[in-house]
PDB file of N, CA and C in Angstrom:
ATOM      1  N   UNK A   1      -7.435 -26.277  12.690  1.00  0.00           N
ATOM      2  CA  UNK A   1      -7.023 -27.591  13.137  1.00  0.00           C
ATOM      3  C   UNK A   1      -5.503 -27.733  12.958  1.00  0.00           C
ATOM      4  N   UNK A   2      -4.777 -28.140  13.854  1.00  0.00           N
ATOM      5  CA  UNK A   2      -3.308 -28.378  14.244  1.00  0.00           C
ATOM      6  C   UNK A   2      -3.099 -30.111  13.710  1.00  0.00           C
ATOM      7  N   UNK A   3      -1.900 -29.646  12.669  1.00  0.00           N
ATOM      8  CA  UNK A   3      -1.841 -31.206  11.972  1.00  0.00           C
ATOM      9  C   UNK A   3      -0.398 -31.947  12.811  1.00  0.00           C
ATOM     10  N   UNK A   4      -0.816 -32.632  13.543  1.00  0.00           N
ATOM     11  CA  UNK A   4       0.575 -33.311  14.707  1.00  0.00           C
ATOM     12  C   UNK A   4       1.406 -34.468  13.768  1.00  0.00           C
ATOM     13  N   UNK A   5       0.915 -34.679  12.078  1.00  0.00           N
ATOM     14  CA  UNK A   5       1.499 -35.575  11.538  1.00  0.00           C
ATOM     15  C   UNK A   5       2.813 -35.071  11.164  1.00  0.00           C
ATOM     16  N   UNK A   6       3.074 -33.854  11.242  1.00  0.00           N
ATOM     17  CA  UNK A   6       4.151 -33.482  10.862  1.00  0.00           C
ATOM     18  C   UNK A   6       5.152 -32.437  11.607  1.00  0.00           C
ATOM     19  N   UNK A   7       4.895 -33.019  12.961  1.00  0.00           N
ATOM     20  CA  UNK A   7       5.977 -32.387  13.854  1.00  0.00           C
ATOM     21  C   UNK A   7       7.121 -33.914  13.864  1.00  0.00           C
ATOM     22  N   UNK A   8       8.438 -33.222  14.356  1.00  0.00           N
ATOM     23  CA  UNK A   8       9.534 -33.913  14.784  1.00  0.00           C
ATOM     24  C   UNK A   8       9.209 -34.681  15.712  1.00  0.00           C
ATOM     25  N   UNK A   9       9.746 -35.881  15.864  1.00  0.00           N
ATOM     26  CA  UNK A   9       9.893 -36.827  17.049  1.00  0.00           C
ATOM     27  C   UNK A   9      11.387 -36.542  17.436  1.00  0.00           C
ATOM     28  N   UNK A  10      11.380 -36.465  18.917  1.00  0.00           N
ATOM     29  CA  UNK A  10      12.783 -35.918  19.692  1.00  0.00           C
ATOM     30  C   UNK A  10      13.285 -36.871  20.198  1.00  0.00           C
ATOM     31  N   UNK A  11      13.785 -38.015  20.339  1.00  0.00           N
ATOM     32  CA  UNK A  11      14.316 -39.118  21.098  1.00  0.00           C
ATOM     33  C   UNK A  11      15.630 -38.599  21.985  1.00  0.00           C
ATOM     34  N   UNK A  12      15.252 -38.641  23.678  1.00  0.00           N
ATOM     35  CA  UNK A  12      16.594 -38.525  24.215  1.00  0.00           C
ATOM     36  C   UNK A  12      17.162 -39.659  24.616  1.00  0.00           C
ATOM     37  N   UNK A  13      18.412 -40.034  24.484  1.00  0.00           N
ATOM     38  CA  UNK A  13      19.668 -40.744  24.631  1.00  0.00           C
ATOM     39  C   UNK A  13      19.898 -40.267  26.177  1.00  0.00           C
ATOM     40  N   UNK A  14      20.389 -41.289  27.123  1.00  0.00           N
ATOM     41  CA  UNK A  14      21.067 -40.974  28.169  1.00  0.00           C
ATOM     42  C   UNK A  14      21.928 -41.635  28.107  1.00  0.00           C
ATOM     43  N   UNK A  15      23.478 -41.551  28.273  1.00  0.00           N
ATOM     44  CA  UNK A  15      24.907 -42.130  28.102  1.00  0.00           C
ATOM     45  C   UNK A  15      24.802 -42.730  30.179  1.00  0.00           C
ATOM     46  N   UNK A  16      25.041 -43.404  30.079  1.00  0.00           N
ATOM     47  CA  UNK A  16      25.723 -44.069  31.297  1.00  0.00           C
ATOM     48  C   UNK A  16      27.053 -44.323  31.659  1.00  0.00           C
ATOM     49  N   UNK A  17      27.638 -43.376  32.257  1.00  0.00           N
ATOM     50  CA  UNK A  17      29.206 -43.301  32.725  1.00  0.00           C
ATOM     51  C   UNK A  17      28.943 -44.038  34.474  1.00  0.00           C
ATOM     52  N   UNK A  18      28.339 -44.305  35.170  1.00  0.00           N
ATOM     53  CA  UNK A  18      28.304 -44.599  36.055  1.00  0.00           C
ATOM     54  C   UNK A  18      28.155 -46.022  36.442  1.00  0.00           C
ATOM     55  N   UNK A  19      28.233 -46.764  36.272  1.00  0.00           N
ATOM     56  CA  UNK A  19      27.965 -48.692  36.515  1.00  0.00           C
ATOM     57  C   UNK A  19      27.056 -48.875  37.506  1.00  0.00           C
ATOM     58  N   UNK A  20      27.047 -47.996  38.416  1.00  0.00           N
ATOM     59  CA  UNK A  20      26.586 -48.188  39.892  1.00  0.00           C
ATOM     60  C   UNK A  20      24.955 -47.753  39.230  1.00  0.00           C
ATOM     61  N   UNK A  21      24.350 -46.603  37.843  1.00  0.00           N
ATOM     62  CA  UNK A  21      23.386 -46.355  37.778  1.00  0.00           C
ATOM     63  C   UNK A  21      22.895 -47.596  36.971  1.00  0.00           C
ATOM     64  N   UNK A  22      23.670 -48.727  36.412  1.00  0.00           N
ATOM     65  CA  UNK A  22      22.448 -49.650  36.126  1.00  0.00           C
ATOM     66  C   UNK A  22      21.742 -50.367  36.870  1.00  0.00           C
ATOM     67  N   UNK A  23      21.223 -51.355  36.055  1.00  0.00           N
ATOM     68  CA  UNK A  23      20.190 -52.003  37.385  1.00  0.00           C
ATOM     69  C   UNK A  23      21.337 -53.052  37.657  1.00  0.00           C
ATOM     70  N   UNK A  24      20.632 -53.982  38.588  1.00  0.00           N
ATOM     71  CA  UNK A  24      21.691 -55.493  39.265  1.00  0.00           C
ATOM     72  C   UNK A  24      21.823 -56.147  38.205  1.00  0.00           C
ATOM     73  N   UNK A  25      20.762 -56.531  37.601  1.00  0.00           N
ATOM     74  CA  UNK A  25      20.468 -57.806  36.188  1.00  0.00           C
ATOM     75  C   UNK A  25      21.480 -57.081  35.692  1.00  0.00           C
ATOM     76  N   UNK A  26      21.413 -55.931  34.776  1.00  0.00           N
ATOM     77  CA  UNK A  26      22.447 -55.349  33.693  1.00  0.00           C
ATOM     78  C   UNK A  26      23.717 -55.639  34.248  1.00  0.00           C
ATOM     79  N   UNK A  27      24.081 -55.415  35.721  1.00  0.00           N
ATOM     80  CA  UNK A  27      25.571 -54.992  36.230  1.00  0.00           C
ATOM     81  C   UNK A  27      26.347 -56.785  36.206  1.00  0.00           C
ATOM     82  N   UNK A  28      25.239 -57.759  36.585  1.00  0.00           N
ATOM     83  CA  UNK A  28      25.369 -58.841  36.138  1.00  0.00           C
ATOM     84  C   UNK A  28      25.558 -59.384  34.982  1.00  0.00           C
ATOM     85  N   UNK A  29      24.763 -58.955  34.284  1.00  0.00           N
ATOM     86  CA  UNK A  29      25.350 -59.897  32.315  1.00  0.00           C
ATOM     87  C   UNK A  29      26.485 -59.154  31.679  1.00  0.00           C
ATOM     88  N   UNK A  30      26.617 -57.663  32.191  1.00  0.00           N
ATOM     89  CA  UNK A  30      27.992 -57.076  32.167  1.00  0.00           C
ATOM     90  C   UNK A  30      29.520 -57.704  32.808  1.00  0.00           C
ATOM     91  N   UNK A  31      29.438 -58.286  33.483  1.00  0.00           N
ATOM     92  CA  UNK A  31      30.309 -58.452  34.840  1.00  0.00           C
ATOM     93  C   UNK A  31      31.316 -59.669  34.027  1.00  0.00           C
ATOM     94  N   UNK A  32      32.468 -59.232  34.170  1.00  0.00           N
ATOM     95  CA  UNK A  32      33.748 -59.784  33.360  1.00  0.00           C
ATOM     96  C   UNK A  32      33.628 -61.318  33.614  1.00  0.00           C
ATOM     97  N   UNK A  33      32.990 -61.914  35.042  1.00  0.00           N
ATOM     98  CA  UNK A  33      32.838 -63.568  35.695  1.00  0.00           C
ATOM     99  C   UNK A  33      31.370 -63.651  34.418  1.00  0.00           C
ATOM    100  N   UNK A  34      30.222 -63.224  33.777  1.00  0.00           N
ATOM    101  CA  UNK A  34      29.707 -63.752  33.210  1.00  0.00           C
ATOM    102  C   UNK A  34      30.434 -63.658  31.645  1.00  0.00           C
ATOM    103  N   UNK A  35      31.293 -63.048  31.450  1.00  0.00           N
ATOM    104  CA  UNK A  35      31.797 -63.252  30.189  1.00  0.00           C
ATOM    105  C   UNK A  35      32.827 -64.377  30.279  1.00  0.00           C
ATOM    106  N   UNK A  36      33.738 -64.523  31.177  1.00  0.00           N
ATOM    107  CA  UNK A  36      34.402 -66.057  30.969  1.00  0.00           C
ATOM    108  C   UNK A  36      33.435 -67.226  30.504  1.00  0.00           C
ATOM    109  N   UNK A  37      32.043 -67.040  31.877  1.00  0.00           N
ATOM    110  CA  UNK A  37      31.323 -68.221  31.861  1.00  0.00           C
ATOM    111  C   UNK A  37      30.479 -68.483  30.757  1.00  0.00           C
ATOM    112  N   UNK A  38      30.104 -67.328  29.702  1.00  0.00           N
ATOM    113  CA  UNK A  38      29.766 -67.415  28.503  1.00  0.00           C
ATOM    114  C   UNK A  38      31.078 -68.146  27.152  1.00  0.00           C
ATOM    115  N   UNK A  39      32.055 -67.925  27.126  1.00  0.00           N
ATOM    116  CA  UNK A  39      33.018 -68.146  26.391  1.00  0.00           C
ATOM    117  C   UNK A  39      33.600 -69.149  26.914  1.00  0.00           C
ATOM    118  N   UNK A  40      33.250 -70.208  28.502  1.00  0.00           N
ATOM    119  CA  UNK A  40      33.666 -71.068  28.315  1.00  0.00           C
ATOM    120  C   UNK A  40      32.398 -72.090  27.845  1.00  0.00           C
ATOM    121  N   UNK A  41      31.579 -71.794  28.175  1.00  0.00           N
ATOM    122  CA  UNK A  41      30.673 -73.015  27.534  1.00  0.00           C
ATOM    123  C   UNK A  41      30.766 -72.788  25.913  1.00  0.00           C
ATOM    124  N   UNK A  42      31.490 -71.458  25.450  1.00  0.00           N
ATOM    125  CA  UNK A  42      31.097 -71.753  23.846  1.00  0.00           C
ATOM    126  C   UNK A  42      32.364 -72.317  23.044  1.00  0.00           C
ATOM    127  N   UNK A  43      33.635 -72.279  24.387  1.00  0.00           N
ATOM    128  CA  UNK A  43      34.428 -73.608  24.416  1.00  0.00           C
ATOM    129  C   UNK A  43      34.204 -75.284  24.110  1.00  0.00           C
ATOM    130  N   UNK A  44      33.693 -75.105  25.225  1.00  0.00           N
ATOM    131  CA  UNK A  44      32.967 -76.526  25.548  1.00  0.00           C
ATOM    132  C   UNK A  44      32.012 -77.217  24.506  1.00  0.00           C
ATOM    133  N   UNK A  45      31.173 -76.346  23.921  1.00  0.00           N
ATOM    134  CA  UNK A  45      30.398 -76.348  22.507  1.00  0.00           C
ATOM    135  C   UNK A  45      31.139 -76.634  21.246  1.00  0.00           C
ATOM    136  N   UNK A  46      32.672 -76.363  21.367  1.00  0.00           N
ATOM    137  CA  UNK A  46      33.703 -76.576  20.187  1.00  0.00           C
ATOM    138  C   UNK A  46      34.165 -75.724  19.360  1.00  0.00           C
ATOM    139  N   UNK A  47      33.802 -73.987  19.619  1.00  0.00           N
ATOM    140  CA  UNK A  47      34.544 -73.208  19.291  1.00  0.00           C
ATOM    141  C   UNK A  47      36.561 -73.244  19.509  1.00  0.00           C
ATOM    142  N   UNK A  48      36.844 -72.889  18.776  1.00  0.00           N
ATOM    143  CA  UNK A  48      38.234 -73.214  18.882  1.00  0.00           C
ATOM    144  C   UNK A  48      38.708 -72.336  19.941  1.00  0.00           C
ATOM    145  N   UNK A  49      38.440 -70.691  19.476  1.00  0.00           N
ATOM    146  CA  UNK A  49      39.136 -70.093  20.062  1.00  0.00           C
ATOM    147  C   UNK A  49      38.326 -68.679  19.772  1.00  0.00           C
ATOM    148  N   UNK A  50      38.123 -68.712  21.671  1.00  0.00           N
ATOM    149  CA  UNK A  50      37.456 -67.702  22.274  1.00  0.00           C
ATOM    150  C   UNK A  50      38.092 -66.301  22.786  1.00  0.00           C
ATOM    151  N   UNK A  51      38.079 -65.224  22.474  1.00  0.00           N
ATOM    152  CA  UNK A  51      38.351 -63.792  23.132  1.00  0.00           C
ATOM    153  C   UNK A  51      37.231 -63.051  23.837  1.00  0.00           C
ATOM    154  N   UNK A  52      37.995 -62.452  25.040  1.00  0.00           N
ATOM    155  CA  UNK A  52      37.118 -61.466  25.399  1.00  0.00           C
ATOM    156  C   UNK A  52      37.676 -60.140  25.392  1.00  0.00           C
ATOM    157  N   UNK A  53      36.624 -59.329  24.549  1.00  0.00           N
ATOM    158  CA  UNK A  53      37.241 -57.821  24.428  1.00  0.00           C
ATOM    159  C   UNK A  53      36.626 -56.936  25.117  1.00  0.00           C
ATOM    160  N   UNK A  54      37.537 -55.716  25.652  1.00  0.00           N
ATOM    161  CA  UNK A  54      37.108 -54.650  26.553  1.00  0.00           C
ATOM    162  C   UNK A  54      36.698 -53.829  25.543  1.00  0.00           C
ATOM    163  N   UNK A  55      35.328 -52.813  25.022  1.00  0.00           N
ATOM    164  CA  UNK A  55      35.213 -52.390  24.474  1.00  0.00           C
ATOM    165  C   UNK A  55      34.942 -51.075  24.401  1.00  0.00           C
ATOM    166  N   UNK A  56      34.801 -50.409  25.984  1.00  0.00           N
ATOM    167  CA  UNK A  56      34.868 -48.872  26.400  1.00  0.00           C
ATOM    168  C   UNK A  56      32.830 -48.876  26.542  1.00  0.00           C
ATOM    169  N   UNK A  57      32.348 -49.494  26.490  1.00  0.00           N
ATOM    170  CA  UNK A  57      30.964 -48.791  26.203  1.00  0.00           C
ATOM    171  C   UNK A  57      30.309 -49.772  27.537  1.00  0.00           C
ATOM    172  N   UNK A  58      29.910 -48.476  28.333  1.00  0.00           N
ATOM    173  CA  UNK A  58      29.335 -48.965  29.460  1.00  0.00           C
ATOM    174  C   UNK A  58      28.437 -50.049  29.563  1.00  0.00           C
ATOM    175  N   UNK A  59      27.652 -49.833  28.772  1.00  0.00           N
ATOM    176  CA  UNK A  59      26.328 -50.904  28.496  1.00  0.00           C
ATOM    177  C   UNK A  59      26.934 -52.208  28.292  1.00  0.00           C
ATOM    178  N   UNK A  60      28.069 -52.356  27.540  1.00  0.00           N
ATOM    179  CA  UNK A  60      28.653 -54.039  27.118  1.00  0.00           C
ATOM    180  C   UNK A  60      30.227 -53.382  27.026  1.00  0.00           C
ATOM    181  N   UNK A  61      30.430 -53.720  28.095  1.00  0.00           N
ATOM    182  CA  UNK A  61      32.102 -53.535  28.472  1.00  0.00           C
ATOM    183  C   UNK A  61      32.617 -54.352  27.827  1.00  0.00           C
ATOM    184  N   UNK A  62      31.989 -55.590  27.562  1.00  0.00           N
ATOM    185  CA  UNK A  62      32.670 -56.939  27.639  1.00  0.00           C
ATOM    186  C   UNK A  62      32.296 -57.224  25.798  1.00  0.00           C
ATOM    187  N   UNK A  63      32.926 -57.747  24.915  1.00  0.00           N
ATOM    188  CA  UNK A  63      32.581 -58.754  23.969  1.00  0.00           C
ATOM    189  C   UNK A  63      33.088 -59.893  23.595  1.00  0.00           C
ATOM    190  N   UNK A  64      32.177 -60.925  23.542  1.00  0.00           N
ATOM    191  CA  UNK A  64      32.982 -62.316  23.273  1.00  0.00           C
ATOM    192  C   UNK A  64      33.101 -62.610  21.687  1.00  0.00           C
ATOM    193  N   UNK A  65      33.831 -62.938  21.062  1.00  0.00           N
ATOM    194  CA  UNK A  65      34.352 -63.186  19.544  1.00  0.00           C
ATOM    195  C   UNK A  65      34.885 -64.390  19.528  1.00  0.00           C
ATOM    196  N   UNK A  66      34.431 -64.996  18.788  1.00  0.00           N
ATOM    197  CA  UNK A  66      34.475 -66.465  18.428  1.00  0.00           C
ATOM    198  C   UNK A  66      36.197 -66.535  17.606  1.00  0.00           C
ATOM    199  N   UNK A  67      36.538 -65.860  18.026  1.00  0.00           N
ATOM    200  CA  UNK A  67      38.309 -66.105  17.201  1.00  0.00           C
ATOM    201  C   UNK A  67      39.204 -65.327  18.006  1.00  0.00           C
ATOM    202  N   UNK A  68      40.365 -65.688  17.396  1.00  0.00           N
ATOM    203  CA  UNK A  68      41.538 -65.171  18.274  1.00  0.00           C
ATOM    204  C   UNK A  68      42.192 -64.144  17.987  1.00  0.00           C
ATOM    205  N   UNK A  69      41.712 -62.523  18.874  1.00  0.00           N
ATOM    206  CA  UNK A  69      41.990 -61.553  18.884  1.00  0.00           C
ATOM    207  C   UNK A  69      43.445 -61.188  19.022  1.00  0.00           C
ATOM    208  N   UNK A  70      44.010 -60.419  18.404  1.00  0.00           N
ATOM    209  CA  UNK A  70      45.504 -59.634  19.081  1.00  0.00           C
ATOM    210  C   UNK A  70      44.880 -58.348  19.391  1.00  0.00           C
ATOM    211  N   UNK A  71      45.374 -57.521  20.517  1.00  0.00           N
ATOM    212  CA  UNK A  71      45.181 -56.481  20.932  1.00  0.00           C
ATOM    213  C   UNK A  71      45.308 -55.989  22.207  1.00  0.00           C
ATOM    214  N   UNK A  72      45.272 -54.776  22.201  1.00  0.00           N
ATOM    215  CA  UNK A  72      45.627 -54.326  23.935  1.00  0.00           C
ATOM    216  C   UNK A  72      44.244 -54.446  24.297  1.00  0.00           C
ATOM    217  N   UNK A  73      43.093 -54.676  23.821  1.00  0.00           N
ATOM    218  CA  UNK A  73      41.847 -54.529  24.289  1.00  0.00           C
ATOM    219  C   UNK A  73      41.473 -56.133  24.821  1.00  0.00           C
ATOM    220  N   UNK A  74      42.340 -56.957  24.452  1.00  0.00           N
ATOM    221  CA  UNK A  74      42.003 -58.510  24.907  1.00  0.00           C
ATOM    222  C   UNK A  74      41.619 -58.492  26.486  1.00  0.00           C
ATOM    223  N   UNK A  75      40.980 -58.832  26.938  1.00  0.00           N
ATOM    224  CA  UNK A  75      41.236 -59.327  28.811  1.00  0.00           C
ATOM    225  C   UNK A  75      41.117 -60.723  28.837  1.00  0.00           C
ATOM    226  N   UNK A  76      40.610 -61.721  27.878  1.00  0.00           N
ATOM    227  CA  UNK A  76      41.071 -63.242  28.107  1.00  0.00           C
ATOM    228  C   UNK A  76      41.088 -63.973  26.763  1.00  0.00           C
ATOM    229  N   UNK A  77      41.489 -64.485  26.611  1.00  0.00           N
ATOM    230  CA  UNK A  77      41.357 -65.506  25.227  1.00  0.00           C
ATOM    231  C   UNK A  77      41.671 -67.337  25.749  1.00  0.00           C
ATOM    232  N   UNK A  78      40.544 -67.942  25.247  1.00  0.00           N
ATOM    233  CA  UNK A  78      40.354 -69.248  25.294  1.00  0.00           C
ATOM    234  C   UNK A  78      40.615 -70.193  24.378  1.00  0.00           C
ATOM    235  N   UNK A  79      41.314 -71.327  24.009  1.00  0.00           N
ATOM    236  CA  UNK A  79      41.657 -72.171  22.852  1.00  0.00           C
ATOM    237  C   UNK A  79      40.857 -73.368  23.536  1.00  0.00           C
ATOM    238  N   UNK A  80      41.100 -74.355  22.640  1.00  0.00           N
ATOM    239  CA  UNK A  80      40.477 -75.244  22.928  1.00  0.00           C
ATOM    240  C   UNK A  80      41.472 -76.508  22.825  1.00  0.00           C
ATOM    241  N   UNK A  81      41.411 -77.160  23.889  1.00  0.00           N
ATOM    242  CA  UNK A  81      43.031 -77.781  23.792  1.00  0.00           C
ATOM    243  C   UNK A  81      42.756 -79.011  23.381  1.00  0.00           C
TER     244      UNK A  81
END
Protein backbone atom coordinates (compact mmCIF):
# COMPACT_ATOMS: atom_id res chain seq x y z
CA UNK A 1 0.00 0.00 0.00
CA UNK A 2 1.30 3.51 -1.27
CA UNK A 3 1.04 6.13 1.63
CA UNK A 4 0.02 9.63 -0.48
CA UNK A 5 0.15 11.36 3.13
CA UNK A 6 3.48 12.07 2.62
CA UNK A 7 4.26 13.18 -0.79
CA UNK A 8 5.01 17.00 -1.61
CA UNK A 9 2.34 19.34 -2.70
CA UNK A 10 3.77 21.35 -5.88
CA UNK A 11 1.93 24.67 -6.25
CA UNK A 12 2.59 26.46 -9.66
CA UNK A 13 2.74 30.27 -9.68
CA UNK A 14 2.13 31.92 -13.07
CA UNK A 15 3.67 35.62 -13.14
CA UNK A 16 1.63 37.82 -15.50
CA UNK A 17 3.76 40.24 -17.59
CA UNK A 18 1.07 40.73 -20.07
CA UNK A 19 -2.18 43.02 -18.98
CA UNK A 20 -3.91 42.04 -22.07
CA UNK A 21 -3.79 38.16 -20.33
CA UNK A 22 -6.07 39.26 -17.49
CA UNK A 23 -9.56 39.08 -17.48
CA UNK A 24 -11.79 42.62 -18.17
CA UNK A 25 -13.03 42.72 -14.33
CA UNK A 26 -9.18 42.46 -13.20
CA UNK A 27 -7.96 44.98 -16.11
CA UNK A 28 -10.76 47.17 -14.61
CA UNK A 29 -10.11 47.36 -10.70
CA UNK A 30 -6.46 47.67 -11.96
CA UNK A 31 -7.01 50.64 -14.26
CA UNK A 32 -5.31 53.97 -12.91
CA UNK A 33 -9.39 55.86 -13.57
CA UNK A 34 -10.50 53.23 -10.77
CA UNK A 35 -7.77 54.20 -8.46
CA UNK A 36 -8.45 58.05 -8.54
CA UNK A 37 -12.17 57.07 -8.15
CA UNK A 38 -11.31 54.97 -5.12
CA UNK A 39 -9.07 57.71 -3.37
CA UNK A 40 -11.44 60.23 -4.19
CA UNK A 41 -14.35 58.99 -2.34
CA UNK A 42 -11.84 58.12 0.54
CA UNK A 43 -11.33 61.92 0.21
CA UNK A 44 -14.69 62.70 0.42
CA UNK A 45 -15.01 60.23 3.53
CA UNK A 46 -12.31 62.68 5.28
CA UNK A 47 -9.10 61.16 4.78
CA UNK A 48 -6.71 64.00 4.63
CA UNK A 49 -4.40 62.93 2.29
CA UNK A 50 -4.55 60.41 -0.37
CA UNK A 51 -1.57 58.82 -2.69
CA UNK A 52 -1.52 56.70 -5.44
CA UNK A 53 1.48 54.44 -5.87
CA UNK A 54 2.85 52.64 -8.95
CA UNK A 55 4.05 49.53 -7.58
CA UNK A 56 5.61 47.33 -10.57
CA UNK A 57 3.37 44.21 -9.86
CA UNK A 58 1.05 43.43 -12.57
CA UNK A 59 -1.78 42.16 -10.55
CA UNK A 60 -2.07 45.73 -8.49
CA UNK A 61 -0.11 48.28 -10.41
CA UNK A 62 -1.86 50.71 -8.50
CA UNK A 63 -1.84 51.32 -4.45
CA UNK A 64 -3.85 53.73 -2.59
CA UNK A 65 -2.25 54.90 0.97
CA UNK A 66 -4.07 56.87 3.16
CA UNK A 67 -1.04 59.50 3.62
CA UNK A 68 1.19 61.58 1.83
CA UNK A 69 3.78 59.79 -0.10
CA UNK A 70 7.20 61.38 -1.47
CA UNK A 71 8.54 59.41 -4.26
CA UNK A 72 9.22 58.79 -7.87
CA UNK A 73 6.65 56.00 -7.58
CA UNK A 74 3.71 58.64 -6.75
CA UNK A 75 1.24 59.00 -9.94
CA UNK A 76 -1.36 61.19 -7.87
CA UNK A 77 -1.72 62.46 -4.44
CA UNK A 78 -4.99 63.98 -3.01
CA UNK A 79 -5.35 66.50 0.10
CA UNK A 80 -8.26 67.48 1.31
CA UNK A 81 -8.81 71.13 1.06
Amino acid sequence: MIDNHHQPRITVMIAFHDPSALSPKRRVLCSSLNAQRIAARMVDDGTDCVSIVRTGNPLQPLRIVAECVDGADVELEMRLA
